[in-house]
PDB file of N, CA and C in Angstrom:
ATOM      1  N   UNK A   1     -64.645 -49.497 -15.592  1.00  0.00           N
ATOM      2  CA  UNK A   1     -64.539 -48.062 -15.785  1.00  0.00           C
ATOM      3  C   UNK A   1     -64.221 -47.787 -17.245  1.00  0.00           C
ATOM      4  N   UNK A   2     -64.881 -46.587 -18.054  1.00  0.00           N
ATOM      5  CA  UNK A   2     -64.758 -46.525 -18.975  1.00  0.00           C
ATOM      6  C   UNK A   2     -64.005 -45.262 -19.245  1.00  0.00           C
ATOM      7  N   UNK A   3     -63.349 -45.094 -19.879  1.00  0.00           N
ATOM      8  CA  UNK A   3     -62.454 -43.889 -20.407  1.00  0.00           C
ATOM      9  C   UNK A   3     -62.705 -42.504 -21.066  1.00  0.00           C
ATOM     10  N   UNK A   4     -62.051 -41.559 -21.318  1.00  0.00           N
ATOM     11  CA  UNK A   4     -62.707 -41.008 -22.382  1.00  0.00           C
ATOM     12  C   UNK A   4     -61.945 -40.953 -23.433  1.00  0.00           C
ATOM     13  N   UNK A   5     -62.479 -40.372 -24.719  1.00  0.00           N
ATOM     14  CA  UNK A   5     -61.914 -40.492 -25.877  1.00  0.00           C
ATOM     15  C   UNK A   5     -61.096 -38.956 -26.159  1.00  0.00           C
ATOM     16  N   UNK A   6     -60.428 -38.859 -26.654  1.00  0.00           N
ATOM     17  CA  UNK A   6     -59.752 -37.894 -26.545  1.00  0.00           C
ATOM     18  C   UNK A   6     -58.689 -37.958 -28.079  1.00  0.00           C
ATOM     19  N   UNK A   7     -59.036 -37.029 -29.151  1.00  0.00           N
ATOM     20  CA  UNK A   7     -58.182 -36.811 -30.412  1.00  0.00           C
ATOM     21  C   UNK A   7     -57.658 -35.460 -30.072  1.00  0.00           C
ATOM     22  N   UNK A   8     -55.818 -35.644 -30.219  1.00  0.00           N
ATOM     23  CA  UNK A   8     -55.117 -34.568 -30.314  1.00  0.00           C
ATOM     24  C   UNK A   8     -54.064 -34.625 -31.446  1.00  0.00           C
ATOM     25  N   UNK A   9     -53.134 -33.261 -31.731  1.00  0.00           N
ATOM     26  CA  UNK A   9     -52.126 -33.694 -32.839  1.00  0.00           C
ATOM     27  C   UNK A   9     -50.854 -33.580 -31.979  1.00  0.00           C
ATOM     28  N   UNK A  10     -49.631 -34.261 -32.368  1.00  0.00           N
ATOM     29  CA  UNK A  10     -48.235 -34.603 -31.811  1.00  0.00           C
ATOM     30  C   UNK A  10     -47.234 -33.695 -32.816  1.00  0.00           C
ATOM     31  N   UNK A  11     -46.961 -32.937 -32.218  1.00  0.00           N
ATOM     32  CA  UNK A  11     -45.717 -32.133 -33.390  1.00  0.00           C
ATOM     33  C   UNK A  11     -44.267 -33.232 -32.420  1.00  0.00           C
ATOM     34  N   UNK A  12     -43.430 -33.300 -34.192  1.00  0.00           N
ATOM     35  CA  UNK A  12     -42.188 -33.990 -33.861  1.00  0.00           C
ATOM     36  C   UNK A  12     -41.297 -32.582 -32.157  1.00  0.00           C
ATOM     37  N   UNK A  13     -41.156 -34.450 -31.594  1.00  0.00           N
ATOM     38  CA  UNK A  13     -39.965 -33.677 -30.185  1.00  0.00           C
ATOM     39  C   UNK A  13     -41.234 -34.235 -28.932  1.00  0.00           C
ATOM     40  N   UNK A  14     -42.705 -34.048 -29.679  1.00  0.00           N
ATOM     41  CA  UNK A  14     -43.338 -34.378 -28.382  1.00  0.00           C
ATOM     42  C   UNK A  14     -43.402 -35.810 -27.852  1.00  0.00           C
ATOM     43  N   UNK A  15     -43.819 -35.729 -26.746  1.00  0.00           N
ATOM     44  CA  UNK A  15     -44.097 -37.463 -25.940  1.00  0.00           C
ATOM     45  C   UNK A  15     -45.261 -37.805 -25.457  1.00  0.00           C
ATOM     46  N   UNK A  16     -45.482 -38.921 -25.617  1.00  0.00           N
ATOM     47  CA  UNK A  16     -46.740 -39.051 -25.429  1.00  0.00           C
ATOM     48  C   UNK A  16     -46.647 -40.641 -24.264  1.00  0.00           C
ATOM     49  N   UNK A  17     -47.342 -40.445 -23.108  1.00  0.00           N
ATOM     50  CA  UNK A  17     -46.703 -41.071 -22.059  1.00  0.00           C
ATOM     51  C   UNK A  17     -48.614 -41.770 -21.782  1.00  0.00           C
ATOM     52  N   UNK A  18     -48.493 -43.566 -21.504  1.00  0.00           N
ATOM     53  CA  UNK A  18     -49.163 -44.964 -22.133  1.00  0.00           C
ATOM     54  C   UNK A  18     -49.086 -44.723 -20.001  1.00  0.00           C
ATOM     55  N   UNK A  19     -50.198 -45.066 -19.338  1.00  0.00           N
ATOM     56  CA  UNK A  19     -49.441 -45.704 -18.181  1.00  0.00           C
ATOM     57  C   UNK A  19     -50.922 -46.390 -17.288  1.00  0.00           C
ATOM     58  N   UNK A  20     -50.512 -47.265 -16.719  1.00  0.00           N
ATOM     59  CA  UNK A  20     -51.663 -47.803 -15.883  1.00  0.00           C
ATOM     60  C   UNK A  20     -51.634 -47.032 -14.316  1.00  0.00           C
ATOM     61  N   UNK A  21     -52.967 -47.876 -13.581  1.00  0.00           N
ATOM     62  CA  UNK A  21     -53.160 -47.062 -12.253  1.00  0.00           C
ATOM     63  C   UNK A  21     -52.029 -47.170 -11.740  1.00  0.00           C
ATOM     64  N   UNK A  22     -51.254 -48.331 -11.565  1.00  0.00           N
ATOM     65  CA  UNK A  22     -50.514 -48.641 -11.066  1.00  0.00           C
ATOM     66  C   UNK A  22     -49.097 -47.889 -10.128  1.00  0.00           C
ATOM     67  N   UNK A  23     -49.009 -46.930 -11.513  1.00  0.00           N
ATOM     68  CA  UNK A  23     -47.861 -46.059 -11.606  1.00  0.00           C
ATOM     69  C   UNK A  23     -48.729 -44.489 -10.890  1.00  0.00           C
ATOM     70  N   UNK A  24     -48.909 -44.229  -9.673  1.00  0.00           N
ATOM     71  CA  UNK A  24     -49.595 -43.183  -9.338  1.00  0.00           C
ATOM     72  C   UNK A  24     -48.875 -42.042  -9.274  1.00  0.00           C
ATOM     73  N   UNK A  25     -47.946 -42.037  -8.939  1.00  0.00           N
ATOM     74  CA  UNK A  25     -47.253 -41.056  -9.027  1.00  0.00           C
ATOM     75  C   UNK A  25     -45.833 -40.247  -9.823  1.00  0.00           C
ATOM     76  N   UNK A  26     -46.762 -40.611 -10.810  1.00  0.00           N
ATOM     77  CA  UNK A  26     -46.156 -40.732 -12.169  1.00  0.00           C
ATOM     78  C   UNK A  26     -46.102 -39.324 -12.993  1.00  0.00           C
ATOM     79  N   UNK A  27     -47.543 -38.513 -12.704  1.00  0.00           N
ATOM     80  CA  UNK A  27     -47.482 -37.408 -13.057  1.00  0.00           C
ATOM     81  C   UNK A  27     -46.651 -35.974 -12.785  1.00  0.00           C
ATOM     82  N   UNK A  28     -46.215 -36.531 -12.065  1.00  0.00           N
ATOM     83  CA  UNK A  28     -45.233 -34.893 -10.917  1.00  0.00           C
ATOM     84  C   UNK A  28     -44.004 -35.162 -11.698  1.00  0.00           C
ATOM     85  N   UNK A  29     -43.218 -36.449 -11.610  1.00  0.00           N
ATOM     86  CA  UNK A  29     -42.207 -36.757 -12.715  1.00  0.00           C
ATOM     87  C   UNK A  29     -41.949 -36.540 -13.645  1.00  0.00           C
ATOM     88  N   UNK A  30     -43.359 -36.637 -14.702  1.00  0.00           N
ATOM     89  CA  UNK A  30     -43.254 -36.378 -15.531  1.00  0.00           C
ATOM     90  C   UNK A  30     -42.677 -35.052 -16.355  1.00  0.00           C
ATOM     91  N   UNK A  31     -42.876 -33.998 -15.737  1.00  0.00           N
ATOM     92  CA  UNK A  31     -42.614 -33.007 -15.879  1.00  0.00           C
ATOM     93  C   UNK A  31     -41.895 -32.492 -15.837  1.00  0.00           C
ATOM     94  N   UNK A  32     -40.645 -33.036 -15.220  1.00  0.00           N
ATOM     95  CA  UNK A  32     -39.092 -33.052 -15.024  1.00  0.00           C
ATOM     96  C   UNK A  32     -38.538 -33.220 -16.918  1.00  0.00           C
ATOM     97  N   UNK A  33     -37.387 -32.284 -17.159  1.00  0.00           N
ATOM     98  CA  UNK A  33     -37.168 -32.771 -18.320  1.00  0.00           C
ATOM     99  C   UNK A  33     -35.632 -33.712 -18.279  1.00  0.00           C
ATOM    100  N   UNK A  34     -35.708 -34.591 -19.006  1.00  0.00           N
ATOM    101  CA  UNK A  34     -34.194 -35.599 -19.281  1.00  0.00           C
ATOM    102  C   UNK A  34     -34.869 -35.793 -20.485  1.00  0.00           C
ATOM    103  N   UNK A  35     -33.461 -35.919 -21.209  1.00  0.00           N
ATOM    104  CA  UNK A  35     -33.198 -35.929 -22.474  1.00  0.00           C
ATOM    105  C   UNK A  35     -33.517 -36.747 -23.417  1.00  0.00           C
ATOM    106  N   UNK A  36     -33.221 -38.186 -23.589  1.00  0.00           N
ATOM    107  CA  UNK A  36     -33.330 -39.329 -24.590  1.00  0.00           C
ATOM    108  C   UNK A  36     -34.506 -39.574 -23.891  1.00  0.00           C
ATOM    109  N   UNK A  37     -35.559 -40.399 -24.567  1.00  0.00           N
ATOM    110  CA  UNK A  37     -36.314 -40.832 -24.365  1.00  0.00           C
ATOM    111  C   UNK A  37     -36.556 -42.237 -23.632  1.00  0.00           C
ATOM    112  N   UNK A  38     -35.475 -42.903 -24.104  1.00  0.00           N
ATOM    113  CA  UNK A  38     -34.939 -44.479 -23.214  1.00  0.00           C
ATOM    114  C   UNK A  38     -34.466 -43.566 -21.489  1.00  0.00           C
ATOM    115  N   UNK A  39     -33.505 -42.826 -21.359  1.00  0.00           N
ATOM    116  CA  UNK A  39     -33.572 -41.928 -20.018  1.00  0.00           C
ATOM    117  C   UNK A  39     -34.840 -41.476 -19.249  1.00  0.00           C
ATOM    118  N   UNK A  40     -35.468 -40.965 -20.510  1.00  0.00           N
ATOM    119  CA  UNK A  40     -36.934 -40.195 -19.752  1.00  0.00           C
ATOM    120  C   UNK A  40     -37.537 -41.514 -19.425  1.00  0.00           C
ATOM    121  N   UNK A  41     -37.772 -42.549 -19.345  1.00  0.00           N
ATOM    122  CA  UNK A  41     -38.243 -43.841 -19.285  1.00  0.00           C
ATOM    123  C   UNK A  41     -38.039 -44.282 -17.885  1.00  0.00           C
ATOM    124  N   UNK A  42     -36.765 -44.403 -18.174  1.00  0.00           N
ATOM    125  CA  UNK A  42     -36.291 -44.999 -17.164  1.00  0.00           C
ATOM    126  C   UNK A  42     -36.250 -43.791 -15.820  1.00  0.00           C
ATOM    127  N   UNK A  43     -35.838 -42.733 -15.965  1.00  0.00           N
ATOM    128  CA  UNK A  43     -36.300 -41.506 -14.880  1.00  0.00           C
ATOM    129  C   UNK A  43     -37.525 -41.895 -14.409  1.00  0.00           C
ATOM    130  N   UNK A  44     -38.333 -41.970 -14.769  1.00  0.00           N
ATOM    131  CA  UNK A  44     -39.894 -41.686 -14.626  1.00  0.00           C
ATOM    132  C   UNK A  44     -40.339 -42.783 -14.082  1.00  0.00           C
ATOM    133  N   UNK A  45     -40.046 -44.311 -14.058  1.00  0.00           N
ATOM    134  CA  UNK A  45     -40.116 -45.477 -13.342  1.00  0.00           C
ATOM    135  C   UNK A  45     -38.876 -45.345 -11.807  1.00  0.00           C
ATOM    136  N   UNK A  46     -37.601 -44.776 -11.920  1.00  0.00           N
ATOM    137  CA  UNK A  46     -36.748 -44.746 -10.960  1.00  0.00           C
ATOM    138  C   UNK A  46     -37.119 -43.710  -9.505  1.00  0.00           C
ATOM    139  N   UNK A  47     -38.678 -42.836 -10.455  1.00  0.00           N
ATOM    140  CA  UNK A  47     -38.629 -42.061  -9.173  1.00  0.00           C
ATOM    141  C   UNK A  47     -40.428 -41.747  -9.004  1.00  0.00           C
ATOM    142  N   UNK A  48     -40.721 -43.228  -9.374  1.00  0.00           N
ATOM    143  CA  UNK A  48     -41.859 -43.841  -9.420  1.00  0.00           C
ATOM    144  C   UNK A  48     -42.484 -45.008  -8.513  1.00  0.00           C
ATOM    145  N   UNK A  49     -42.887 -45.483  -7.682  1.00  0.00           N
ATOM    146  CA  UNK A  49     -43.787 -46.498  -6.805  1.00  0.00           C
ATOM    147  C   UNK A  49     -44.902 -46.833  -7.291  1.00  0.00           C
ATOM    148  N   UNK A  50     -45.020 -48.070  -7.531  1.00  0.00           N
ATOM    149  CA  UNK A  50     -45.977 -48.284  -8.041  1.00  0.00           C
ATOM    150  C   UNK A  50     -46.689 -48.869  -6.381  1.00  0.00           C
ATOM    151  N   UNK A  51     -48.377 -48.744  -6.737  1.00  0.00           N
ATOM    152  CA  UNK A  51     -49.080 -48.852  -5.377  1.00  0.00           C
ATOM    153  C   UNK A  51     -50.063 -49.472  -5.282  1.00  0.00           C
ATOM    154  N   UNK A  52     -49.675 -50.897  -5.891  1.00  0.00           N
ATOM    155  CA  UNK A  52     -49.858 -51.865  -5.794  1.00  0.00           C
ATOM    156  C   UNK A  52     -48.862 -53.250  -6.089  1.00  0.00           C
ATOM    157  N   UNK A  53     -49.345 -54.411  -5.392  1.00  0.00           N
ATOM    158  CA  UNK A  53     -48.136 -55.064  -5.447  1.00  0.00           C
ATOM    159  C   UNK A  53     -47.645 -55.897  -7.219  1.00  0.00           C
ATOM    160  N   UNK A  54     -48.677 -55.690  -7.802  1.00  0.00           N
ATOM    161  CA  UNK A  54     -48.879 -56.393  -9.018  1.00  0.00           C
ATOM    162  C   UNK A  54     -47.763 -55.383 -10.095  1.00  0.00           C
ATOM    163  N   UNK A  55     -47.796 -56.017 -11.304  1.00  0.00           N
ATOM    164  CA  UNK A  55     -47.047 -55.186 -12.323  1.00  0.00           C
ATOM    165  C   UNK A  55     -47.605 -53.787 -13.003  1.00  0.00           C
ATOM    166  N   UNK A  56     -46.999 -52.822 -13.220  1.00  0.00           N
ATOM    167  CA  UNK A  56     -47.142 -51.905 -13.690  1.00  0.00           C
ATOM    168  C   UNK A  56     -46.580 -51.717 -15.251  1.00  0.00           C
ATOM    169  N   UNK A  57     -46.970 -50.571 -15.994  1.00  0.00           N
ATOM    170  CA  UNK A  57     -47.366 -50.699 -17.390  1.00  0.00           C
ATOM    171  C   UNK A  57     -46.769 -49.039 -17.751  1.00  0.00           C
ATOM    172  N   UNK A  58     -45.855 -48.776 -18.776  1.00  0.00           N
ATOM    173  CA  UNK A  58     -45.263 -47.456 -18.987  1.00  0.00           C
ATOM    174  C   UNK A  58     -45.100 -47.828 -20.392  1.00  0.00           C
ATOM    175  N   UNK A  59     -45.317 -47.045 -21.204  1.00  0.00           N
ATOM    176  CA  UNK A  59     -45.392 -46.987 -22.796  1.00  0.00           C
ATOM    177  C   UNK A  59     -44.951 -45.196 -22.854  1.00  0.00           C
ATOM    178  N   UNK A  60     -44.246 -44.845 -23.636  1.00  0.00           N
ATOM    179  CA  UNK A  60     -42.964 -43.540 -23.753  1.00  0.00           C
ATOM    180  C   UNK A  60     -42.877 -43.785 -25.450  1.00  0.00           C
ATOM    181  N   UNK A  61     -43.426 -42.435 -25.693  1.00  0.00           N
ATOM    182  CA  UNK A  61     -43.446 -42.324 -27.398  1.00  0.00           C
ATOM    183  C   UNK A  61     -43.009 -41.575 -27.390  1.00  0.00           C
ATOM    184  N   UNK A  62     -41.732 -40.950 -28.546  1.00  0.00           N
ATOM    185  CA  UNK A  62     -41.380 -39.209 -28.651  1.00  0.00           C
ATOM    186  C   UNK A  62     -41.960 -39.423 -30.558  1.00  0.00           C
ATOM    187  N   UNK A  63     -42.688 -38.585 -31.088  1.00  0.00           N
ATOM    188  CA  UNK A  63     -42.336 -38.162 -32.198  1.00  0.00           C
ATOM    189  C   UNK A  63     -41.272 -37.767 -32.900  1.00  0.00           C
ATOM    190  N   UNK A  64     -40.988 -38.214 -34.101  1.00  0.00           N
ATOM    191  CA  UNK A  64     -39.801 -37.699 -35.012  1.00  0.00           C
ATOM    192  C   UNK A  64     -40.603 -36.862 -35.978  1.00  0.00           C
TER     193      UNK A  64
END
C-alpha cells in the first residue's frame, strides 16, 4: 500500500503524531488534551489497544 504525500507547516506548540496500523484506535485519543508531551505519549498508548498481536509504533513531535 502506498501512501500519500502530504506538505504542511507546524507553528511552535503543535504536534505532530508518527503511528502504525497497529495503534487503531488512536485517533479519538488523540484529541484529548494533556500537557507535556512525554504525558501526551504516554496518555495516548495507556488508552490505546493495539489490534494486533505484534509491536506497535508511536512517534510524538511538539514544535518549539
Amino acid at each position: 500500500m502506498v501512501g500519500e504525500q502530504v506538505t504542511t507547516s507546524l507553528c511552535p506548540g503543535d504536534r505532530l503524531l508518527l503511528f502504525d496500523q497497529a495503534l487503531d484506535s488512536l485517533l479519538g485519543t488523540a484529541s484529548e488534551p494533556v500537557g507535556r508531551l512525554a504525558d501526551y505519549a504516554d496518555h495516548l498508548l495507556d488508552h490505546t489497544a493495539s489490534n494486533t498481536g505484534d509491536d506497535a509504533c508511536l512517534v510524538a513531535v511538539q514544535v518549539r
